[in-house]
ModelCIF file with pLDDT and N, C-alpha, C, O atoms, coordinates in Angstrom:
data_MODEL
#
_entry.id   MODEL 
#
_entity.id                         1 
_entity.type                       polymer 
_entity.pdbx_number_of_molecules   1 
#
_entity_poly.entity_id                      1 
_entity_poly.type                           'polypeptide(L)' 
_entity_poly.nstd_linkage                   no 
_entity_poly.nstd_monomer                   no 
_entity_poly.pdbx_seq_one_letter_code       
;(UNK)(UNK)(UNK)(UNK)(UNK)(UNK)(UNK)(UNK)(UNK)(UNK)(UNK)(UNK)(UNK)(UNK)(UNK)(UNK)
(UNK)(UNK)(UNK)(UNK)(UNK)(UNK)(UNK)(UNK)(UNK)(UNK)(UNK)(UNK)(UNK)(UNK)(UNK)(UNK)
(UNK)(UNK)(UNK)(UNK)(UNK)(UNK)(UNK)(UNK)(UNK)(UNK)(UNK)(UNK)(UNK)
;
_entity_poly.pdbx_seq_one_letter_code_can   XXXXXXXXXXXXXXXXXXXXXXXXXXXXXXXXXXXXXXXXXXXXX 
_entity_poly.pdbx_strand_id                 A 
#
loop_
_entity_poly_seq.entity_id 
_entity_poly_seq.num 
_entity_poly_seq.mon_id 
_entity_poly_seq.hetero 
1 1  UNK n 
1 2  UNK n 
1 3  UNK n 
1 4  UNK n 
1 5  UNK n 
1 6  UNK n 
1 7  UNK n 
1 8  UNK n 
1 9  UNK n 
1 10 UNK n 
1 11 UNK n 
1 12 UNK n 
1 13 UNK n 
1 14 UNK n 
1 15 UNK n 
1 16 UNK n 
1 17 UNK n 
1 18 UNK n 
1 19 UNK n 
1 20 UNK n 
1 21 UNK n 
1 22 UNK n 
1 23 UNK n 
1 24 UNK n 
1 25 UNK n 
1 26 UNK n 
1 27 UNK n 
1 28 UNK n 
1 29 UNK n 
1 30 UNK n 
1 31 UNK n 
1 32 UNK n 
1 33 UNK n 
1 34 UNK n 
1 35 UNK n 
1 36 UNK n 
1 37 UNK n 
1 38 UNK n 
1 39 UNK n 
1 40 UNK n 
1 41 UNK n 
1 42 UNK n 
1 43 UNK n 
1 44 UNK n 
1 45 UNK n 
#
_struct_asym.id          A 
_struct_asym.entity_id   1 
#
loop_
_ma_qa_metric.id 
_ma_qa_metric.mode 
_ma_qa_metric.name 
_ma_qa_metric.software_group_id 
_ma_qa_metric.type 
1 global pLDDT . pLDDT 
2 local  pLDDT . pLDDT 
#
_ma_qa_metric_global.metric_id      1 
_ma_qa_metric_global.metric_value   86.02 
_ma_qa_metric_global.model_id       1 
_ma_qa_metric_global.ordinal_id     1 
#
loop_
_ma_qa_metric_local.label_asym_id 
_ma_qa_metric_local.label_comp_id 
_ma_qa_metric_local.label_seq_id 
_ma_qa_metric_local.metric_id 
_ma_qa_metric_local.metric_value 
_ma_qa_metric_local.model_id 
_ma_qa_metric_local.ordinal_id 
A UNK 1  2 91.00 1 1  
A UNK 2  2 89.00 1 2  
A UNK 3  2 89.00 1 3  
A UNK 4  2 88.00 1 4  
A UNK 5  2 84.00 1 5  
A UNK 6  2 79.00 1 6  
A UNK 7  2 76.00 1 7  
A UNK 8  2 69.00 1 8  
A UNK 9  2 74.00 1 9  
A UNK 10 2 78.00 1 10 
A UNK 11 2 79.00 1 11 
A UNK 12 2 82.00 1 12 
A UNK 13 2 82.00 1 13 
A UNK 14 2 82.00 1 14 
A UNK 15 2 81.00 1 15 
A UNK 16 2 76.00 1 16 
A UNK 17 2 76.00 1 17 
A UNK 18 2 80.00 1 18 
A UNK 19 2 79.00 1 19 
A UNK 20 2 84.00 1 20 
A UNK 21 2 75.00 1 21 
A UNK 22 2 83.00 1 22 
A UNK 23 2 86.00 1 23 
A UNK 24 2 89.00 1 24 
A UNK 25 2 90.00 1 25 
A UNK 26 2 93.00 1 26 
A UNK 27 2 94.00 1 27 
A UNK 28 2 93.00 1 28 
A UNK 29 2 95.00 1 29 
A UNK 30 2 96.00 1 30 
A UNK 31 2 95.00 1 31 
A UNK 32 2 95.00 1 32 
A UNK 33 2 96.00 1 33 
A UNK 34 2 96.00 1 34 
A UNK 35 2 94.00 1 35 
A UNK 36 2 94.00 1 36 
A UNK 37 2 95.00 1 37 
A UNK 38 2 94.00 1 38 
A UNK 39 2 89.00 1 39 
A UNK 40 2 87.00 1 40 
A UNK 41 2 86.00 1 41 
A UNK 42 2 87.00 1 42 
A UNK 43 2 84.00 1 43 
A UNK 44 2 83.00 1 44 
A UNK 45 2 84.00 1 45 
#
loop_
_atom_site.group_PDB 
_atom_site.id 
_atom_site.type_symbol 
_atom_site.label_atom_id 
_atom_site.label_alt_id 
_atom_site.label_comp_id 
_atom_site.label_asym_id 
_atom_site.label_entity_id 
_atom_site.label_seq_id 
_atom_site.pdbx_PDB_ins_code 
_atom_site.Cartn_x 
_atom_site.Cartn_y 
_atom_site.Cartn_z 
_atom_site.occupancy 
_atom_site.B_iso_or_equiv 
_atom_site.pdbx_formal_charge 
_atom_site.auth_seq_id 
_atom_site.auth_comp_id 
_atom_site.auth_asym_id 
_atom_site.auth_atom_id 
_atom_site.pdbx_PDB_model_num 
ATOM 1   N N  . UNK A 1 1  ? 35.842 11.558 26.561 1.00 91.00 ? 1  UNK A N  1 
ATOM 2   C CA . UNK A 1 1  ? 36.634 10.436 26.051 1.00 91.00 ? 1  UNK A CA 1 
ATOM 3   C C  . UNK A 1 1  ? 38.079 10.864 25.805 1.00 91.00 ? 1  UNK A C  1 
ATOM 4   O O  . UNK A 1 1  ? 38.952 10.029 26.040 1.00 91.00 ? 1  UNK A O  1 
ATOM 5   N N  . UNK A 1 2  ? 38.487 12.279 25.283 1.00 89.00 ? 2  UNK A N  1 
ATOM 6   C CA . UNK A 1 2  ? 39.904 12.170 24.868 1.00 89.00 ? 2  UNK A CA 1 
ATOM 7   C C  . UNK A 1 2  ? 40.176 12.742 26.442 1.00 89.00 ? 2  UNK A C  1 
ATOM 8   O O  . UNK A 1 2  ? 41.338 12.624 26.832 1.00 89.00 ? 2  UNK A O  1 
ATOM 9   N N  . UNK A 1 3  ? 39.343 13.264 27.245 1.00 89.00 ? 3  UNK A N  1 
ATOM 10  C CA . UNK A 1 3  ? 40.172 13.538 28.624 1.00 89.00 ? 3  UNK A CA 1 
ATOM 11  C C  . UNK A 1 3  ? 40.549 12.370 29.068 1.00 89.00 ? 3  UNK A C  1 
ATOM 12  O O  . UNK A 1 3  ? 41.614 12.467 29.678 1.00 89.00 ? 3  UNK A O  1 
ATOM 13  N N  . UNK A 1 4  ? 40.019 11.008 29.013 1.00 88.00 ? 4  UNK A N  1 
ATOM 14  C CA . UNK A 1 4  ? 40.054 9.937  29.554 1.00 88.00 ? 4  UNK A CA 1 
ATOM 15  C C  . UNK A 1 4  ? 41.244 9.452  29.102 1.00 88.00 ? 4  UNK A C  1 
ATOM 16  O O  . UNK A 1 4  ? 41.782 8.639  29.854 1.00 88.00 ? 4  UNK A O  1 
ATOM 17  N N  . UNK A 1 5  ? 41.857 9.741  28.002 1.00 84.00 ? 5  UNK A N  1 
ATOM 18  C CA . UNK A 1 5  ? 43.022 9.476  27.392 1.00 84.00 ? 5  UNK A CA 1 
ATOM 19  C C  . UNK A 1 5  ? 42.668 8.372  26.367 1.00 84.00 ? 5  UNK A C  1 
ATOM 20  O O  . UNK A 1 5  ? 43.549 7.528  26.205 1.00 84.00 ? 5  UNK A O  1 
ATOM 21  N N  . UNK A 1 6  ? 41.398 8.213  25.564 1.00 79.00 ? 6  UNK A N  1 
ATOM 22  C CA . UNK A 1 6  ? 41.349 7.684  24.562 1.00 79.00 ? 6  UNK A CA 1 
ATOM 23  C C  . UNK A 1 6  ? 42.046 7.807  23.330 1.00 79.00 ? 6  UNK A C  1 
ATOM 24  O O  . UNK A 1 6  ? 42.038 8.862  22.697 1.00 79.00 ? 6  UNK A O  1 
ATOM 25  N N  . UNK A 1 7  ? 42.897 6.372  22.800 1.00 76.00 ? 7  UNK A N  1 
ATOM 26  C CA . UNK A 1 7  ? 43.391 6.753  21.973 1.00 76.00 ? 7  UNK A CA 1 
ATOM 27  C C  . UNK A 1 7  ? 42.908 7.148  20.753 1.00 76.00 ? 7  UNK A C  1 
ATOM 28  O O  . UNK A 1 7  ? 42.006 6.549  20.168 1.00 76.00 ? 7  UNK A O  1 
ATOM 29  N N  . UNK A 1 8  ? 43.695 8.540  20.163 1.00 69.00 ? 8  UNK A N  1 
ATOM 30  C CA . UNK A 1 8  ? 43.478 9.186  18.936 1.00 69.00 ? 8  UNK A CA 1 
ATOM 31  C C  . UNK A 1 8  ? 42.970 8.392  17.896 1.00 69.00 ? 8  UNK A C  1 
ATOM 32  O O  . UNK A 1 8  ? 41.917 8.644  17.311 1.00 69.00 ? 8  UNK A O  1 
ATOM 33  N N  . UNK A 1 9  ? 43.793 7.319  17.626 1.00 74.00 ? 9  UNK A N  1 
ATOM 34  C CA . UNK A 1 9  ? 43.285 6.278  16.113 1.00 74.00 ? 9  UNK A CA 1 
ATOM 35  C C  . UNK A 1 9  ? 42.343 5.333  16.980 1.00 74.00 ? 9  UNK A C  1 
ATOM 36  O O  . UNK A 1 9  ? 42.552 4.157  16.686 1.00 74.00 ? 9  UNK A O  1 
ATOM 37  N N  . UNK A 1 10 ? 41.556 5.462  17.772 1.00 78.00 ? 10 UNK A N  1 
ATOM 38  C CA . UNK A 1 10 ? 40.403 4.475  18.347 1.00 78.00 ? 10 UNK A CA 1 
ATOM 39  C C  . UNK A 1 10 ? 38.920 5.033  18.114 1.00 78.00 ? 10 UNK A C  1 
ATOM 40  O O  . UNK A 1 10 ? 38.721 6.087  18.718 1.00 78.00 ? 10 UNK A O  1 
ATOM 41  N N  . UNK A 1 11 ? 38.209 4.717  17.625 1.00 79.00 ? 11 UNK A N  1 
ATOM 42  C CA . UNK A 1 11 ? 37.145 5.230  17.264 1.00 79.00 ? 11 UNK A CA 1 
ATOM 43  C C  . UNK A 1 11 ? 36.007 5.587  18.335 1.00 79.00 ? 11 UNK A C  1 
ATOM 44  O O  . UNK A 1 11 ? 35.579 4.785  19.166 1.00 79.00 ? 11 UNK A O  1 
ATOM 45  N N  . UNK A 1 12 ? 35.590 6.887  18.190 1.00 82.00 ? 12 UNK A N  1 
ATOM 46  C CA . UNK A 1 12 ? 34.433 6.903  19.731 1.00 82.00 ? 12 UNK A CA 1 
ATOM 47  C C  . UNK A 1 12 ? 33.343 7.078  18.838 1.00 82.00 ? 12 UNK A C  1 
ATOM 48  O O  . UNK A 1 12 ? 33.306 8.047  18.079 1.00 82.00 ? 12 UNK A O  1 
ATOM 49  N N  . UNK A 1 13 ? 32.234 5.999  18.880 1.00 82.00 ? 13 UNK A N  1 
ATOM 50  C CA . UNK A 1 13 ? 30.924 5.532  18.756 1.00 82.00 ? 13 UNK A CA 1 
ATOM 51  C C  . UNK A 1 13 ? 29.629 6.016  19.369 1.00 82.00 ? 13 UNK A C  1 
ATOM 52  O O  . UNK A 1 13 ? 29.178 5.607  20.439 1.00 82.00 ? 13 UNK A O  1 
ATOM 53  N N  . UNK A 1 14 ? 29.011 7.032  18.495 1.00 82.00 ? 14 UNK A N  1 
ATOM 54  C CA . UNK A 1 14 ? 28.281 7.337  19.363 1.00 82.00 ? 14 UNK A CA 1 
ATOM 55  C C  . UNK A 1 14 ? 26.975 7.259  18.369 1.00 82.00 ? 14 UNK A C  1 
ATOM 56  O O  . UNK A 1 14 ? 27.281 7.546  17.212 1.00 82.00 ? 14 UNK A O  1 
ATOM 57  N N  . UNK A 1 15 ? 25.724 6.968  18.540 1.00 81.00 ? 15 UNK A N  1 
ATOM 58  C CA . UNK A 1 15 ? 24.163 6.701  17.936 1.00 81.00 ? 15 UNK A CA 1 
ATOM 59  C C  . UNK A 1 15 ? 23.509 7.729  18.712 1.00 81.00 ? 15 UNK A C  1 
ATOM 60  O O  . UNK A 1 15 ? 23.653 8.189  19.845 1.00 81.00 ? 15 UNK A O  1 
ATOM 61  N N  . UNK A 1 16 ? 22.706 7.947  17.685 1.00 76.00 ? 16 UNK A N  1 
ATOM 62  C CA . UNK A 1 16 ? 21.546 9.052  17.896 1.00 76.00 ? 16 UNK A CA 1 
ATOM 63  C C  . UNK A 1 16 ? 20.360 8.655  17.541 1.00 76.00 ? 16 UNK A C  1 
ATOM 64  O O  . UNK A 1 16 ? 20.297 8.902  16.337 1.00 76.00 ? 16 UNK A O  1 
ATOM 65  N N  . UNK A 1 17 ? 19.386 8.186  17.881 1.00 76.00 ? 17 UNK A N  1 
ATOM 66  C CA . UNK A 1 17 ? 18.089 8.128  17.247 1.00 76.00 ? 17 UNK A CA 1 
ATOM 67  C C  . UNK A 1 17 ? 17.091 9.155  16.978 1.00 76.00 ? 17 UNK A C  1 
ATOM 68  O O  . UNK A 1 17 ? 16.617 9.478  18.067 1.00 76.00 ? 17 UNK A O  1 
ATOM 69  N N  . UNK A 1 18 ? 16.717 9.614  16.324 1.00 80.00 ? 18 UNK A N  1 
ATOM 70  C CA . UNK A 1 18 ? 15.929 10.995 16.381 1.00 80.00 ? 18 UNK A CA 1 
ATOM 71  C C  . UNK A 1 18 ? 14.714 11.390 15.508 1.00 80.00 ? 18 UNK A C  1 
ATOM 72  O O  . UNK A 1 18 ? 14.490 10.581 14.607 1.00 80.00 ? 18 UNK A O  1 
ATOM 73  N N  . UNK A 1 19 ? 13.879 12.453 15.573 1.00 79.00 ? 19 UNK A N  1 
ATOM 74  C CA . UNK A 1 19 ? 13.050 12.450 14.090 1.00 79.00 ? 19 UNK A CA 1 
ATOM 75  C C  . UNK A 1 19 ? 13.707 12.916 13.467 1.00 79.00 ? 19 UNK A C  1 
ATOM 76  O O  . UNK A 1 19 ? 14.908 12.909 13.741 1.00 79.00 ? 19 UNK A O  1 
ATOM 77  N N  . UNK A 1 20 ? 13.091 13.706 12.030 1.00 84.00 ? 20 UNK A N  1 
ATOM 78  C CA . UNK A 1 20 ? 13.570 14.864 11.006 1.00 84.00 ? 20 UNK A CA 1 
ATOM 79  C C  . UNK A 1 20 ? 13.779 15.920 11.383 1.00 84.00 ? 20 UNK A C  1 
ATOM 80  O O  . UNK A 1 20 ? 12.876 16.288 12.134 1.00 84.00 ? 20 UNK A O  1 
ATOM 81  N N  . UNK A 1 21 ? 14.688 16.781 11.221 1.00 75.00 ? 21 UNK A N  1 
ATOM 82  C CA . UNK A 1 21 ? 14.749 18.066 11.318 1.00 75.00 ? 21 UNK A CA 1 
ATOM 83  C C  . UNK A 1 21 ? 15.630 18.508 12.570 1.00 75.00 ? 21 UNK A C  1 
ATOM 84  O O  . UNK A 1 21 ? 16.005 19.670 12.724 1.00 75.00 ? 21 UNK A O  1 
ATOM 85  N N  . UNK A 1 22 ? 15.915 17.502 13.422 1.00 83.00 ? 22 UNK A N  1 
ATOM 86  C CA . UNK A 1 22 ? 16.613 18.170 14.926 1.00 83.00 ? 22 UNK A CA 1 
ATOM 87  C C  . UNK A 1 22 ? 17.879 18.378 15.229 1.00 83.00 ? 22 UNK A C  1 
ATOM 88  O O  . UNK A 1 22 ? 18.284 18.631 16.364 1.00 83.00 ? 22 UNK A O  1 
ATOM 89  N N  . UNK A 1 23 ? 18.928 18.230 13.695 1.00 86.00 ? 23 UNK A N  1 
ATOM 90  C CA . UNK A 1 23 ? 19.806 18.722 13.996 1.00 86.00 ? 23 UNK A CA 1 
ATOM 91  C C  . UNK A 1 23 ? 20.994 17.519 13.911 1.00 86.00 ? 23 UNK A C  1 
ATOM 92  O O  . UNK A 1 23 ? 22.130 17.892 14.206 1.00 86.00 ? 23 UNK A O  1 
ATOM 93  N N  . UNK A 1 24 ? 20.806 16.045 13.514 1.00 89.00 ? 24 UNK A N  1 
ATOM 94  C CA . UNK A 1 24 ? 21.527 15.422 13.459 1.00 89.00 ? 24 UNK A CA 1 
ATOM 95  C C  . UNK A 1 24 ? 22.924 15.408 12.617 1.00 89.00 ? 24 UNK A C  1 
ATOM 96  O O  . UNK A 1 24 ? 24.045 15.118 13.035 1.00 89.00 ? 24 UNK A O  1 
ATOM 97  N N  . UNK A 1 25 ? 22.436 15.901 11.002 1.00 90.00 ? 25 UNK A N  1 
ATOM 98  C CA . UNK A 1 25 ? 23.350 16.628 10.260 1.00 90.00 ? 25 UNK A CA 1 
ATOM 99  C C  . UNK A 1 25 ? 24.554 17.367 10.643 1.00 90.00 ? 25 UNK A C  1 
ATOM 100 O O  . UNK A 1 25 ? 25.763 17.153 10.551 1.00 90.00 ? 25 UNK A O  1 
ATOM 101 N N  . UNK A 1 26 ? 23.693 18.475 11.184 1.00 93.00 ? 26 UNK A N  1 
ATOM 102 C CA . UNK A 1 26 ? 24.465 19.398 12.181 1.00 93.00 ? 26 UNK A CA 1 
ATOM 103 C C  . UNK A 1 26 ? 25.113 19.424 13.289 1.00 93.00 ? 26 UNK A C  1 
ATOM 104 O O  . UNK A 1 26 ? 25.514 20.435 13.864 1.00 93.00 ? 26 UNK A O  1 
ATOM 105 N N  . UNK A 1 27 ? 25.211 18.543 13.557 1.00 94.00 ? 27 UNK A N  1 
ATOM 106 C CA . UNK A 1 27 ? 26.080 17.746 14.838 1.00 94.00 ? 27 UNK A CA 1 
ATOM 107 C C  . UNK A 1 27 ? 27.162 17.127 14.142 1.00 94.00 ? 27 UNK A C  1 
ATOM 108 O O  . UNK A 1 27 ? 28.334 17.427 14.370 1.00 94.00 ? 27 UNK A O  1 
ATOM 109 N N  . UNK A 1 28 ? 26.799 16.242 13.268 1.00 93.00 ? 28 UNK A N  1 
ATOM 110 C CA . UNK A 1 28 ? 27.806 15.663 12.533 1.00 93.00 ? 28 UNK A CA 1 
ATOM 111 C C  . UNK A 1 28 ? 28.919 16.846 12.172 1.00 93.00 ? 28 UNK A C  1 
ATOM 112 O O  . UNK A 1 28 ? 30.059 16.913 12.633 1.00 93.00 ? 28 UNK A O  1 
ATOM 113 N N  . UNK A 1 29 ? 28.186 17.926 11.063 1.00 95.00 ? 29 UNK A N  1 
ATOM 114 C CA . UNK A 1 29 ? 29.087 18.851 10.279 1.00 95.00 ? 29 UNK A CA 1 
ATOM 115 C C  . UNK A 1 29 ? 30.213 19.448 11.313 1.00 95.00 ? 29 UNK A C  1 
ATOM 116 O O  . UNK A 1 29 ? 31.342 19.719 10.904 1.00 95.00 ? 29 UNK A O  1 
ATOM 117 N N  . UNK A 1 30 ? 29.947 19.574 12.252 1.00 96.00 ? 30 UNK A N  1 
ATOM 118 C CA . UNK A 1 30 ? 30.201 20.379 13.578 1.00 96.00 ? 30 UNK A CA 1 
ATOM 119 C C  . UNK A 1 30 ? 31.373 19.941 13.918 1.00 96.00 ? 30 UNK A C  1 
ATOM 120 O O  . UNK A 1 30 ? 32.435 20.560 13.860 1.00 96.00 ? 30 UNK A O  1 
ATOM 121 N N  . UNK A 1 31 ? 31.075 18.191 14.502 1.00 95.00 ? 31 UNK A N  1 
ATOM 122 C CA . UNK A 1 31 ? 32.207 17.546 14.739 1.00 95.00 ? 31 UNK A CA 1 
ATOM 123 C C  . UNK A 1 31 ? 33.414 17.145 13.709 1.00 95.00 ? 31 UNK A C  1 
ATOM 124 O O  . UNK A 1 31 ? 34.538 17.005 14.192 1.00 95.00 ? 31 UNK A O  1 
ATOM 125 N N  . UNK A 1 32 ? 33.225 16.966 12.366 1.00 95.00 ? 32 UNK A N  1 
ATOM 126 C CA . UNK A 1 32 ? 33.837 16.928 11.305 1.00 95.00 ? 32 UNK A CA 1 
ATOM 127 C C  . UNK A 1 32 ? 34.467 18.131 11.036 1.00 95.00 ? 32 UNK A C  1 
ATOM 128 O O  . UNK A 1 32 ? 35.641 17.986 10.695 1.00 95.00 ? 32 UNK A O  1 
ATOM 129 N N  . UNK A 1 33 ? 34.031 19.374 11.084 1.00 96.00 ? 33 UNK A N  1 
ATOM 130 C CA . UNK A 1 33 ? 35.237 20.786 11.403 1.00 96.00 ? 33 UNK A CA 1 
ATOM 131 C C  . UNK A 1 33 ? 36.265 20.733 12.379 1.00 96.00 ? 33 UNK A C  1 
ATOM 132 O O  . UNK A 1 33 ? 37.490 20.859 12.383 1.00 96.00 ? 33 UNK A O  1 
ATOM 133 N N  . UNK A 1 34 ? 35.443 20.525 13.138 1.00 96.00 ? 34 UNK A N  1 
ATOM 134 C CA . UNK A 1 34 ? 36.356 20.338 15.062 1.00 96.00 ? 34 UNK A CA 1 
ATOM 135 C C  . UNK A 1 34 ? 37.486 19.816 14.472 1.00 96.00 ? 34 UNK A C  1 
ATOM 136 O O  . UNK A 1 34 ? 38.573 20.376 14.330 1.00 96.00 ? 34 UNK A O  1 
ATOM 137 N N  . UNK A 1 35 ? 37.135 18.625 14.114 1.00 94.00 ? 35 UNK A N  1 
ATOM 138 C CA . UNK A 1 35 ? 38.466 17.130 14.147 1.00 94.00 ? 35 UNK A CA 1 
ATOM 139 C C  . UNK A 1 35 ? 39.424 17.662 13.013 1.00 94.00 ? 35 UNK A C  1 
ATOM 140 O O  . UNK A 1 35 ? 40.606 17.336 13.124 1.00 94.00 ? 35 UNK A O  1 
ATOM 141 N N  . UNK A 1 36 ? 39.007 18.554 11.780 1.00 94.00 ? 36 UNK A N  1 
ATOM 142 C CA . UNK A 1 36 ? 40.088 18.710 10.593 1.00 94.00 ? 36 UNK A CA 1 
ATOM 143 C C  . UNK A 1 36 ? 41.000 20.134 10.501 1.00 94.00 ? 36 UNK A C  1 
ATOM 144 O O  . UNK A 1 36 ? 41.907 20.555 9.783  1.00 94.00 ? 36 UNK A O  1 
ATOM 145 N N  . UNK A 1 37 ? 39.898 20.819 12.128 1.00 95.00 ? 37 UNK A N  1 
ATOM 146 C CA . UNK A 1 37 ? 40.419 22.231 12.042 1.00 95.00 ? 37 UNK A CA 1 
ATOM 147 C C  . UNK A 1 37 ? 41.528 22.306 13.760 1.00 95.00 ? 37 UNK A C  1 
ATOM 148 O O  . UNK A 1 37 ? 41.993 23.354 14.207 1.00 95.00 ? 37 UNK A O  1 
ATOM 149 N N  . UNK A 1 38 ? 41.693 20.977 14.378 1.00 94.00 ? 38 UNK A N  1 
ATOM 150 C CA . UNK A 1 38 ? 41.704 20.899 15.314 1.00 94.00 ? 38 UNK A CA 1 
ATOM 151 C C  . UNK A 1 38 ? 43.260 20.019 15.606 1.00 94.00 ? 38 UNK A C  1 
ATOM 152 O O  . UNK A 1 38 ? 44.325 20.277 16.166 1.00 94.00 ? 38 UNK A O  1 
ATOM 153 N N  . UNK A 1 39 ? 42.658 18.857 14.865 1.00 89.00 ? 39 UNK A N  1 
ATOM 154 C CA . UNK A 1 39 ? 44.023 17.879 14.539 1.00 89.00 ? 39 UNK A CA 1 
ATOM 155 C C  . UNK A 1 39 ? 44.254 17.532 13.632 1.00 89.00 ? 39 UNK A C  1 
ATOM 156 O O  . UNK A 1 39 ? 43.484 17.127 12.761 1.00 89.00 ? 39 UNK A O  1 
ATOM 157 N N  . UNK A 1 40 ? 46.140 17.661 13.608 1.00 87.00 ? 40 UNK A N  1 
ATOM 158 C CA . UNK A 1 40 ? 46.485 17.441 12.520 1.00 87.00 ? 40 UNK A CA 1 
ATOM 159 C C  . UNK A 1 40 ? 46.650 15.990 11.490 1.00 87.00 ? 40 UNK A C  1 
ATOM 160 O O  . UNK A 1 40 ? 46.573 14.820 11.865 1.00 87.00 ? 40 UNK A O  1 
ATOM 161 N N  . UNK A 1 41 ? 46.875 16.462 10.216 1.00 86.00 ? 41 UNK A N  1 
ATOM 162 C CA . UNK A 1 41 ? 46.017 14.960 9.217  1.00 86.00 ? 41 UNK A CA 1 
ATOM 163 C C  . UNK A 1 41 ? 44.994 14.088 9.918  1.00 86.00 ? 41 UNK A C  1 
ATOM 164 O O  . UNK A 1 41 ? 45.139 12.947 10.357 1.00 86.00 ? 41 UNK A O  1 
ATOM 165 N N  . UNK A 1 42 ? 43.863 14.923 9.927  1.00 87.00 ? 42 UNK A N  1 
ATOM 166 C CA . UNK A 1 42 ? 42.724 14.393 10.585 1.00 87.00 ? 42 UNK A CA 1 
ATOM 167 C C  . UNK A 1 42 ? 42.299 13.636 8.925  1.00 87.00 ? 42 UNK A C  1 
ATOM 168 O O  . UNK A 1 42 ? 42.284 14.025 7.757  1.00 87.00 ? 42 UNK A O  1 
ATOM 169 N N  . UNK A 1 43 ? 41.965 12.248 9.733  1.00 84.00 ? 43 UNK A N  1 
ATOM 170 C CA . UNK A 1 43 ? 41.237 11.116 8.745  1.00 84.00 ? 43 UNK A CA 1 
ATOM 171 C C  . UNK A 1 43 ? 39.841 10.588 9.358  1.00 84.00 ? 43 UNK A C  1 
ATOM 172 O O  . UNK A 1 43 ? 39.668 10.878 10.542 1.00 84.00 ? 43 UNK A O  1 
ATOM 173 N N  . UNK A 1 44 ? 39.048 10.017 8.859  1.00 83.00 ? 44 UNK A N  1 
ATOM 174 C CA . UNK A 1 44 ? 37.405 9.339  9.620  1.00 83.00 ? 44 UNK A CA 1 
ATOM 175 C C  . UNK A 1 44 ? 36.935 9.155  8.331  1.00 83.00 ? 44 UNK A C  1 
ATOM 176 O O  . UNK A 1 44 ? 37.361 9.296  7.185  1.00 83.00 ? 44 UNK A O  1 
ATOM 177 N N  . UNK A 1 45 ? 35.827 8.760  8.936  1.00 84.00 ? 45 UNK A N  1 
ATOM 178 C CA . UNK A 1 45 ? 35.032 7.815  7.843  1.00 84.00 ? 45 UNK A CA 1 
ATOM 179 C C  . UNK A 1 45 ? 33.256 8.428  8.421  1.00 84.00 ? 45 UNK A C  1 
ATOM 180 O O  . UNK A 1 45 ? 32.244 7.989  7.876  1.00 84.00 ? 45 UNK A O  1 
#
């Protein structure tokens, strides 16, 4: 998506359905470092 040239303040949407335990958390935490260690005044919700 950002190769595609999505814009920065546009939100990319993505769902996971899953059981317990596989890591959904951890995907999240992951991407939430990326984005605050990555770009600057990183904001999200």
């Amino acid at each position: 998506c950002l190769a595609e040239g999505v814009d920065r303040n546009e939100a990319i949407q993505i769902a996971a359905a899953s059981g317990h335990g596989v890591g959904k958390s951890t995907l999240v935490a992951w991407i939430i470092l990326w984005a605050i260690s990555t770009f600057e005044d990183t904001r999200g919700v």
